[in-house]
PDB file of N, CA and C in Angstrom:
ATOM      1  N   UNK A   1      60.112 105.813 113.918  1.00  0.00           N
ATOM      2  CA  UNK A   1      61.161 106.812 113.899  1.00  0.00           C
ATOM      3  C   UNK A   1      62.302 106.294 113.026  1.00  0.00           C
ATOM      4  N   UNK A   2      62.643 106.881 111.925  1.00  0.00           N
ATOM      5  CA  UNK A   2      63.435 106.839 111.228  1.00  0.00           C
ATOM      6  C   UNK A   2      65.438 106.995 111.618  1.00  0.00           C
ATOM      7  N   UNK A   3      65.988 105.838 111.458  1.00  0.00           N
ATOM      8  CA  UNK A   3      67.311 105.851 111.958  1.00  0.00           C
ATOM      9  C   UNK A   3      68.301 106.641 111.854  1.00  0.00           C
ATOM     10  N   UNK A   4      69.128 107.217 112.742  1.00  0.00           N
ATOM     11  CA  UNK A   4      70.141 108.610 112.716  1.00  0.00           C
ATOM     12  C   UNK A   4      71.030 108.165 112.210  1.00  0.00           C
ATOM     13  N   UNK A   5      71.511 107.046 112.037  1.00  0.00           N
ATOM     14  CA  UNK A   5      72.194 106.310 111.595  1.00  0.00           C
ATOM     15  C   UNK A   5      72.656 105.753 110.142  1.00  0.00           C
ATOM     16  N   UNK A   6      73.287 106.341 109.167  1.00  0.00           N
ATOM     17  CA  UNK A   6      72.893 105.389 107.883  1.00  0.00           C
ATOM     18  C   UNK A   6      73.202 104.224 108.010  1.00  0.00           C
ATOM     19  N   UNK A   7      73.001 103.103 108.364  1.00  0.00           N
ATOM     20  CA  UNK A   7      73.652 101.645 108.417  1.00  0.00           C
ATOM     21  C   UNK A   7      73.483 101.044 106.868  1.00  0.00           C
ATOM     22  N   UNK A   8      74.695 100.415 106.435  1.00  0.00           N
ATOM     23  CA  UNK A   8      74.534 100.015 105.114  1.00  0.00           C
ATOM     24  C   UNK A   8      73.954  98.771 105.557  1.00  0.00           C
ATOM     25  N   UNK A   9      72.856  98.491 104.348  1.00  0.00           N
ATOM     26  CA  UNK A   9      71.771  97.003 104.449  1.00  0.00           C
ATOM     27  C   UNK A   9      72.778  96.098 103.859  1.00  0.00           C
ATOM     28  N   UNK A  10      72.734  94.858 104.371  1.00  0.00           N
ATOM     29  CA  UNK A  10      72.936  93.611 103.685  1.00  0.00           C
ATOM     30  C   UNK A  10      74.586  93.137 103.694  1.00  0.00           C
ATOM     31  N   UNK A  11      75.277  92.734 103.171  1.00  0.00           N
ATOM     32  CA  UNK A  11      76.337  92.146 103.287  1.00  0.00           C
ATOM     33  C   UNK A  11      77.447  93.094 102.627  1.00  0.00           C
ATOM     34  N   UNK A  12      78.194  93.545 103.241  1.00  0.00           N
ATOM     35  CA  UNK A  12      79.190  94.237 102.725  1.00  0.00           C
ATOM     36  C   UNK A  12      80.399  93.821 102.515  1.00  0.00           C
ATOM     37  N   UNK A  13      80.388  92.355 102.217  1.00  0.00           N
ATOM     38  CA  UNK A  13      81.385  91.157 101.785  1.00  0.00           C
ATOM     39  C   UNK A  13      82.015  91.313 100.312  1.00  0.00           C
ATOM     40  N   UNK A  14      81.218  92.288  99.384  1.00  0.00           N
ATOM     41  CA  UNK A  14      81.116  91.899  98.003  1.00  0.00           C
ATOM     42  C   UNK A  14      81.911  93.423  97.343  1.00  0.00           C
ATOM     43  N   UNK A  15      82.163  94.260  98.618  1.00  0.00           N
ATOM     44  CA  UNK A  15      82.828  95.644  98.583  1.00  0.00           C
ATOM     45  C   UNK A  15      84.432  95.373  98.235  1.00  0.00           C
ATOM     46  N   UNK A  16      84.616  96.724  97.529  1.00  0.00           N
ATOM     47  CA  UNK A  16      86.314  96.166  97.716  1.00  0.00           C
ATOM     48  C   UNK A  16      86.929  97.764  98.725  1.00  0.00           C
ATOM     49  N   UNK A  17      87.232  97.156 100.109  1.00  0.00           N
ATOM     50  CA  UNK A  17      87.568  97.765 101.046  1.00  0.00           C
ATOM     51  C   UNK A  17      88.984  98.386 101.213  1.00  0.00           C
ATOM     52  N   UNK A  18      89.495  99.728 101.502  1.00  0.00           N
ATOM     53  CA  UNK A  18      90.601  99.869 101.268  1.00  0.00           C
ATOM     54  C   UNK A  18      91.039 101.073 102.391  1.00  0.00           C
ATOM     55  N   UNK A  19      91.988 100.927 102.976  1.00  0.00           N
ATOM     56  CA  UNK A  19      92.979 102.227 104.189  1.00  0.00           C
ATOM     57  C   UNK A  19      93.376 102.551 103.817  1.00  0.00           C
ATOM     58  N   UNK A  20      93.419 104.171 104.147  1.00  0.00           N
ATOM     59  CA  UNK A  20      94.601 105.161 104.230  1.00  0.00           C
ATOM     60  C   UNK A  20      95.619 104.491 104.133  1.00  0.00           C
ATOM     61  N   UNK A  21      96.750 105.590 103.374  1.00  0.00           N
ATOM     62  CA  UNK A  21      97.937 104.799 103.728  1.00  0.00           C
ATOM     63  C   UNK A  21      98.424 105.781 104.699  1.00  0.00           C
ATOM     64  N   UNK A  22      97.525 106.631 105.508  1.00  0.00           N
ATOM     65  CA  UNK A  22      98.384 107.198 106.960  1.00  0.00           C
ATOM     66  C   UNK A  22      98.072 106.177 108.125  1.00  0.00           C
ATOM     67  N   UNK A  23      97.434 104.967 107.521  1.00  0.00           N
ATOM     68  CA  UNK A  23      96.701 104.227 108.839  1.00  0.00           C
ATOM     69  C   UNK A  23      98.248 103.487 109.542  1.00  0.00           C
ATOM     70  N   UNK A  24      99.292 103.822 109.218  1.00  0.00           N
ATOM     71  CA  UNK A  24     100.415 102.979 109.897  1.00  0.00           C
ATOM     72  C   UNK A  24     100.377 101.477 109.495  1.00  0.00           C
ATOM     73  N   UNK A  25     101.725 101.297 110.207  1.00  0.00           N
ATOM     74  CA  UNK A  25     102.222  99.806 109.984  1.00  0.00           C
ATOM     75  C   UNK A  25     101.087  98.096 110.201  1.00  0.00           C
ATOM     76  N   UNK A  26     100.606  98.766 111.346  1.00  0.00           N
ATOM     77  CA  UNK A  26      99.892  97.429 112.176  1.00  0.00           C
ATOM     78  C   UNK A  26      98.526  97.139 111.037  1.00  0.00           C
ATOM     79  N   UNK A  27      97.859  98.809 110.955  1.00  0.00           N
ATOM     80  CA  UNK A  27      96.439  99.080 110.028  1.00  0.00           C
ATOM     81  C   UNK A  27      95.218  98.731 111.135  1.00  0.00           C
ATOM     82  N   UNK A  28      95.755  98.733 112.520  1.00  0.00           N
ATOM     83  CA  UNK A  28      94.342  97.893 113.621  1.00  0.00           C
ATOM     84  C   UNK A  28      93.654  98.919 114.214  1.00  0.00           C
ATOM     85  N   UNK A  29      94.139 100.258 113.912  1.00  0.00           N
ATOM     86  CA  UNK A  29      93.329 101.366 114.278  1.00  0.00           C
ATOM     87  C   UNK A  29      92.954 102.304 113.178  1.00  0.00           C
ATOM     88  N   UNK A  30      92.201 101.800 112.421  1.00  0.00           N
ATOM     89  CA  UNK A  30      91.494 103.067 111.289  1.00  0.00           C
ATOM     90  C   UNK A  30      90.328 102.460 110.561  1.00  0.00           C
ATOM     91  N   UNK A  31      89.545 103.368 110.132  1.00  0.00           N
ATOM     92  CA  UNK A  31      88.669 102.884 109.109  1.00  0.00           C
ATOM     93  C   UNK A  31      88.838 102.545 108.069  1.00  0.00           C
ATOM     94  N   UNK A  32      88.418 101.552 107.384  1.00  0.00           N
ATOM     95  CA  UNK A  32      88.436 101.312 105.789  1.00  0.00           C
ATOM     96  C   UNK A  32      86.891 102.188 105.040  1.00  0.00           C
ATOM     97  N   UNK A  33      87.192 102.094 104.037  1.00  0.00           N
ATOM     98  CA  UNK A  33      86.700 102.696 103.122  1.00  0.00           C
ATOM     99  C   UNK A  33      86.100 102.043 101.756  1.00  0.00           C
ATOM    100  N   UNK A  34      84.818 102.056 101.467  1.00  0.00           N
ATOM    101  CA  UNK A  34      84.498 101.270 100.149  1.00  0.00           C
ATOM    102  C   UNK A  34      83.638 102.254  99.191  1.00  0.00           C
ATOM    103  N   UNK A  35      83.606 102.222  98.088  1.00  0.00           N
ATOM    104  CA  UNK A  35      82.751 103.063  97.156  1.00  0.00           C
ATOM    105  C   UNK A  35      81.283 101.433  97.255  1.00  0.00           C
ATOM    106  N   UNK A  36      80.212 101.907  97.166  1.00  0.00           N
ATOM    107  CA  UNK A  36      78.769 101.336  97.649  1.00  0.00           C
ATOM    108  C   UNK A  36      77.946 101.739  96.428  1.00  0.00           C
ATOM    109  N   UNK A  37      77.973 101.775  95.118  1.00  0.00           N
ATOM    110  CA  UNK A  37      76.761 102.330  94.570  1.00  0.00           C
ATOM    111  C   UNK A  37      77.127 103.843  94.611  1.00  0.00           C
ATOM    112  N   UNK A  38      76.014 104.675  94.955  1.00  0.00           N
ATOM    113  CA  UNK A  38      75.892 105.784  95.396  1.00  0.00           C
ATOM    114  C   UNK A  38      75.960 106.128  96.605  1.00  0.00           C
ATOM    115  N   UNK A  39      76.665 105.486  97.309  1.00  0.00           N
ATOM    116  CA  UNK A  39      77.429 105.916  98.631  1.00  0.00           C
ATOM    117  C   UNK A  39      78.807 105.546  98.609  1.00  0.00           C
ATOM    118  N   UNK A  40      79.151 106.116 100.068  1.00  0.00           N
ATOM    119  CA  UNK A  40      80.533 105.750  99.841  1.00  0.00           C
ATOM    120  C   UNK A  40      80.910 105.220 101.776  1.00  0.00           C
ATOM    121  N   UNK A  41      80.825 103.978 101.785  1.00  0.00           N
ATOM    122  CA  UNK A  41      80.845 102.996 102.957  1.00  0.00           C
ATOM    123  C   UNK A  41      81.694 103.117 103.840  1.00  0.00           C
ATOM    124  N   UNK A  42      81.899 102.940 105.262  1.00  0.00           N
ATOM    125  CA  UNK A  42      82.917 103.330 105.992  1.00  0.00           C
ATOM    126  C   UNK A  42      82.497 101.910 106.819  1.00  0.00           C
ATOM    127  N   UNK A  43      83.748 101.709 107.788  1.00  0.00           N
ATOM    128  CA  UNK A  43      83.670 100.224 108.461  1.00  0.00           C
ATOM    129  C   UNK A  43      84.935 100.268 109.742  1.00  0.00           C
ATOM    130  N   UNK A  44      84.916  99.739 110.680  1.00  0.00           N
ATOM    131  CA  UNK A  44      86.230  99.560 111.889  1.00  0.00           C
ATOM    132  C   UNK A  44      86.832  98.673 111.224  1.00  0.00           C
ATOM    133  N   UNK A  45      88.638  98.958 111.213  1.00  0.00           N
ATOM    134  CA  UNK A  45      88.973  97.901 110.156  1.00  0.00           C
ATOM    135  C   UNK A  45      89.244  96.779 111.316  1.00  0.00           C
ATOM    136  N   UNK A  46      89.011  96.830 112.484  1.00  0.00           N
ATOM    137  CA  UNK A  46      88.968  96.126 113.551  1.00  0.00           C
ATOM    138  C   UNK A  46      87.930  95.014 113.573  1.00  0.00           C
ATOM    139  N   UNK A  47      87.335  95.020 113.043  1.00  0.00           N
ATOM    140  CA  UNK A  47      85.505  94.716 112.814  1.00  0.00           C
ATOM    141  C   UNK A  47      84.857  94.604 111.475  1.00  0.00           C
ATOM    142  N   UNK A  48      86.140  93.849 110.254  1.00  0.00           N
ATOM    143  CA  UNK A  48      85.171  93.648 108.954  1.00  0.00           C
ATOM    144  C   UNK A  48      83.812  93.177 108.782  1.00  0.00           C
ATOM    145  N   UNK A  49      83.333  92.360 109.878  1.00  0.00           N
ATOM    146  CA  UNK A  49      82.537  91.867 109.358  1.00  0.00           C
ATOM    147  C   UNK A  49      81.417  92.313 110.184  1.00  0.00           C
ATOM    148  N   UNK A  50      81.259  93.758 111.365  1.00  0.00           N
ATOM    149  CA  UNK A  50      80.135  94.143 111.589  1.00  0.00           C
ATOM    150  C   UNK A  50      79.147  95.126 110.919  1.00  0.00           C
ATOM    151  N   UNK A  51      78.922  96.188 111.464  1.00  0.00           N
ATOM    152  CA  UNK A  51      77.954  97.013 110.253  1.00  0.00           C
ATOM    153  C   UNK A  51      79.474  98.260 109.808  1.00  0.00           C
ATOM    154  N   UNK A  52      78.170  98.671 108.701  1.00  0.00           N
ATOM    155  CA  UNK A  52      79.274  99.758 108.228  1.00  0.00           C
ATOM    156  C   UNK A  52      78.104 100.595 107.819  1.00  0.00           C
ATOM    157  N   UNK A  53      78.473 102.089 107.593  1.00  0.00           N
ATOM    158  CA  UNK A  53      77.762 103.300 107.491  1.00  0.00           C
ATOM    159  C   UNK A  53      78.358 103.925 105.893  1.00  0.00           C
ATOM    160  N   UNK A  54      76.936 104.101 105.892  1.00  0.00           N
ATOM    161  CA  UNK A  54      76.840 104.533 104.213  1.00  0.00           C
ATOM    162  C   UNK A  54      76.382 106.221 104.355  1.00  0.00           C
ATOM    163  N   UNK A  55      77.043 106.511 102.902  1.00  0.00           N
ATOM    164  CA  UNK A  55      76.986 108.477 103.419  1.00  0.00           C
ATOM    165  C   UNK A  55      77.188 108.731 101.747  1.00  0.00           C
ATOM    166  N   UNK A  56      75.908 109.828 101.753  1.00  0.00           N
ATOM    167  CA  UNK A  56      76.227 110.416 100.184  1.00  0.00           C
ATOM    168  C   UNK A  56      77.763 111.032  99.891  1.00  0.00           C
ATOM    169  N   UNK A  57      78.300 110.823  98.504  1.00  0.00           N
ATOM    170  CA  UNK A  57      79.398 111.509  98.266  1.00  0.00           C
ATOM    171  C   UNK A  57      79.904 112.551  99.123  1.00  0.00           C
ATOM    172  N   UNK A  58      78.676 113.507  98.906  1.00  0.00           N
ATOM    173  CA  UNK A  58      79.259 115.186  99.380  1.00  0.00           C
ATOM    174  C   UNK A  58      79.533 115.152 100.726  1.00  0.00           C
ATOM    175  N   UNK A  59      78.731 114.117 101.468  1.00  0.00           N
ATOM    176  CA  UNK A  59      78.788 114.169 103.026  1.00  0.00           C
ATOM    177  C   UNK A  59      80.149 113.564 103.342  1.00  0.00           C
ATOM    178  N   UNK A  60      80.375 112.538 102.867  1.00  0.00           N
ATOM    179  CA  UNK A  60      82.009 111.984 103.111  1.00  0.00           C
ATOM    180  C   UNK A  60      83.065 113.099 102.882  1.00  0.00           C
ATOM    181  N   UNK A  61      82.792 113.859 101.969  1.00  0.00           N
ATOM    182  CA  UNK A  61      83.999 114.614 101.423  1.00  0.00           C
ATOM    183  C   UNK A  61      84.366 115.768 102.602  1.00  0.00           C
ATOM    184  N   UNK A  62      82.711 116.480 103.091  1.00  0.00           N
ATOM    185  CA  UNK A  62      82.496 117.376 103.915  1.00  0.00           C
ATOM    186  C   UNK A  62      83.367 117.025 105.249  1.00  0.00           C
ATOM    187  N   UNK A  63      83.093 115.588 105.688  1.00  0.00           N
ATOM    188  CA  UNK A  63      84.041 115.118 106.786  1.00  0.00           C
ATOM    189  C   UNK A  63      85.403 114.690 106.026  1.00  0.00           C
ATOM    190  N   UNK A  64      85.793 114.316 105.549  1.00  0.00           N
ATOM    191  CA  UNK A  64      87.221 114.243 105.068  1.00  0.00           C
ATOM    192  C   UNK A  64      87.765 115.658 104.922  1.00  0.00           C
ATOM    193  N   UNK A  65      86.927 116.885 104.255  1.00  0.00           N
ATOM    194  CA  UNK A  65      87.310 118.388 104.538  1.00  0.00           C
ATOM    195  C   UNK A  65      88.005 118.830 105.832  1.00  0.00           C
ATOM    196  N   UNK A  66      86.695 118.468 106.814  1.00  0.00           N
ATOM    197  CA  UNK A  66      86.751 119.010 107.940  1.00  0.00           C
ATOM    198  C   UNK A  66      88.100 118.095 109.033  1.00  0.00           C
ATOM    199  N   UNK A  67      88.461 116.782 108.889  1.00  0.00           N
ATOM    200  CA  UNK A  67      89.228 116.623 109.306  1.00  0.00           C
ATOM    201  C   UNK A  67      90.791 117.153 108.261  1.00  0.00           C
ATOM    202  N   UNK A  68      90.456 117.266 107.695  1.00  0.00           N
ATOM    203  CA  UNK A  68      92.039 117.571 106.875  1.00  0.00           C
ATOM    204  C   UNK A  68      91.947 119.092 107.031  1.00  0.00           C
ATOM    205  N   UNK A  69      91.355 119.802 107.922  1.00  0.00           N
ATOM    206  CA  UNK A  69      91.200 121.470 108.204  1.00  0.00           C
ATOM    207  C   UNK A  69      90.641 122.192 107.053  1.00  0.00           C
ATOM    208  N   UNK A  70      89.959 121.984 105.841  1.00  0.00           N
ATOM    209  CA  UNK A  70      89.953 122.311 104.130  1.00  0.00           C
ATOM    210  C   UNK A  70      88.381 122.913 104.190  1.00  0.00           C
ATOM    211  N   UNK A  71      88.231 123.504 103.607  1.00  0.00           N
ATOM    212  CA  UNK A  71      86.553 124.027 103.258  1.00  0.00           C
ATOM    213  C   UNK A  71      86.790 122.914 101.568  1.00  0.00           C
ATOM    214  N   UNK A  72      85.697 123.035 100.898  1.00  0.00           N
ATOM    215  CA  UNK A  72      85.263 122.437 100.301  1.00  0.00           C
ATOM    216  C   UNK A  72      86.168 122.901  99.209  1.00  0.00           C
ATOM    217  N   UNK A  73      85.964 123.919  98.568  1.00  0.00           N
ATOM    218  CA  UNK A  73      86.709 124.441  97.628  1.00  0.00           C
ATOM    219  C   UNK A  73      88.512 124.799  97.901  1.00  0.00           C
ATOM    220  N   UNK A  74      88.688 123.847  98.945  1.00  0.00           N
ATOM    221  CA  UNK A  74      90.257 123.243  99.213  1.00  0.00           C
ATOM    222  C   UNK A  74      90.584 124.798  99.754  1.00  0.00           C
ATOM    223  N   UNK A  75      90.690 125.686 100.457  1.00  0.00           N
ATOM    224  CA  UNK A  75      90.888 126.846 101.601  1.00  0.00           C
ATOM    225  C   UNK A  75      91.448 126.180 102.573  1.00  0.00           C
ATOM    226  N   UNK A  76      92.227 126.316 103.628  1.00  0.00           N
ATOM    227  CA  UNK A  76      93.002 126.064 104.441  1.00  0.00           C
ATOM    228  C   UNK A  76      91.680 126.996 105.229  1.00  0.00           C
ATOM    229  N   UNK A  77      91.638 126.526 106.659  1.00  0.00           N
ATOM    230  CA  UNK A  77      91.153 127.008 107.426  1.00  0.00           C
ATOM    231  C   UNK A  77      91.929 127.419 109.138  1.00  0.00           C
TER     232      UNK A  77
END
């Protein structure tokens, strides 16, 4: 059975990782963010060095849409 999960393979040491700048002062509660190749990597910035989840372009954007309230073609919803 194939994983629900995208888990990025291998060491994600060699990424250059980067926060929101809405993540606040401390930065101990948000995700970081890395461009991967042809994905685009997500990680607990709590937790650099456990796994991180890899997601085609469009799919990241789709959730970055949907939390910023936006349809794709930038519509307010």
């Amino acid at each position: 059975m194939p994983s629900l999960l995208p888990l990025l393979a291998g060491c994600t040491c060699g990424l250059c990782w980067f926060k929101s700048s809405y993540s606040g002062g401390e930065g101990n509660a948000c995700l970081e963010v890395a461009h991967a190749g042809t994905r685009v990597a997500i990680r607990d910035s709590k937790a650099p060095g456990g796994p991180a989840l890899a997601f085609p372009p469009a799919a990241f954007m789709a959730f970055i849409d949907s939390v910023r309230g936006t349809s794709a073609d930038g519509d307010v919803r």
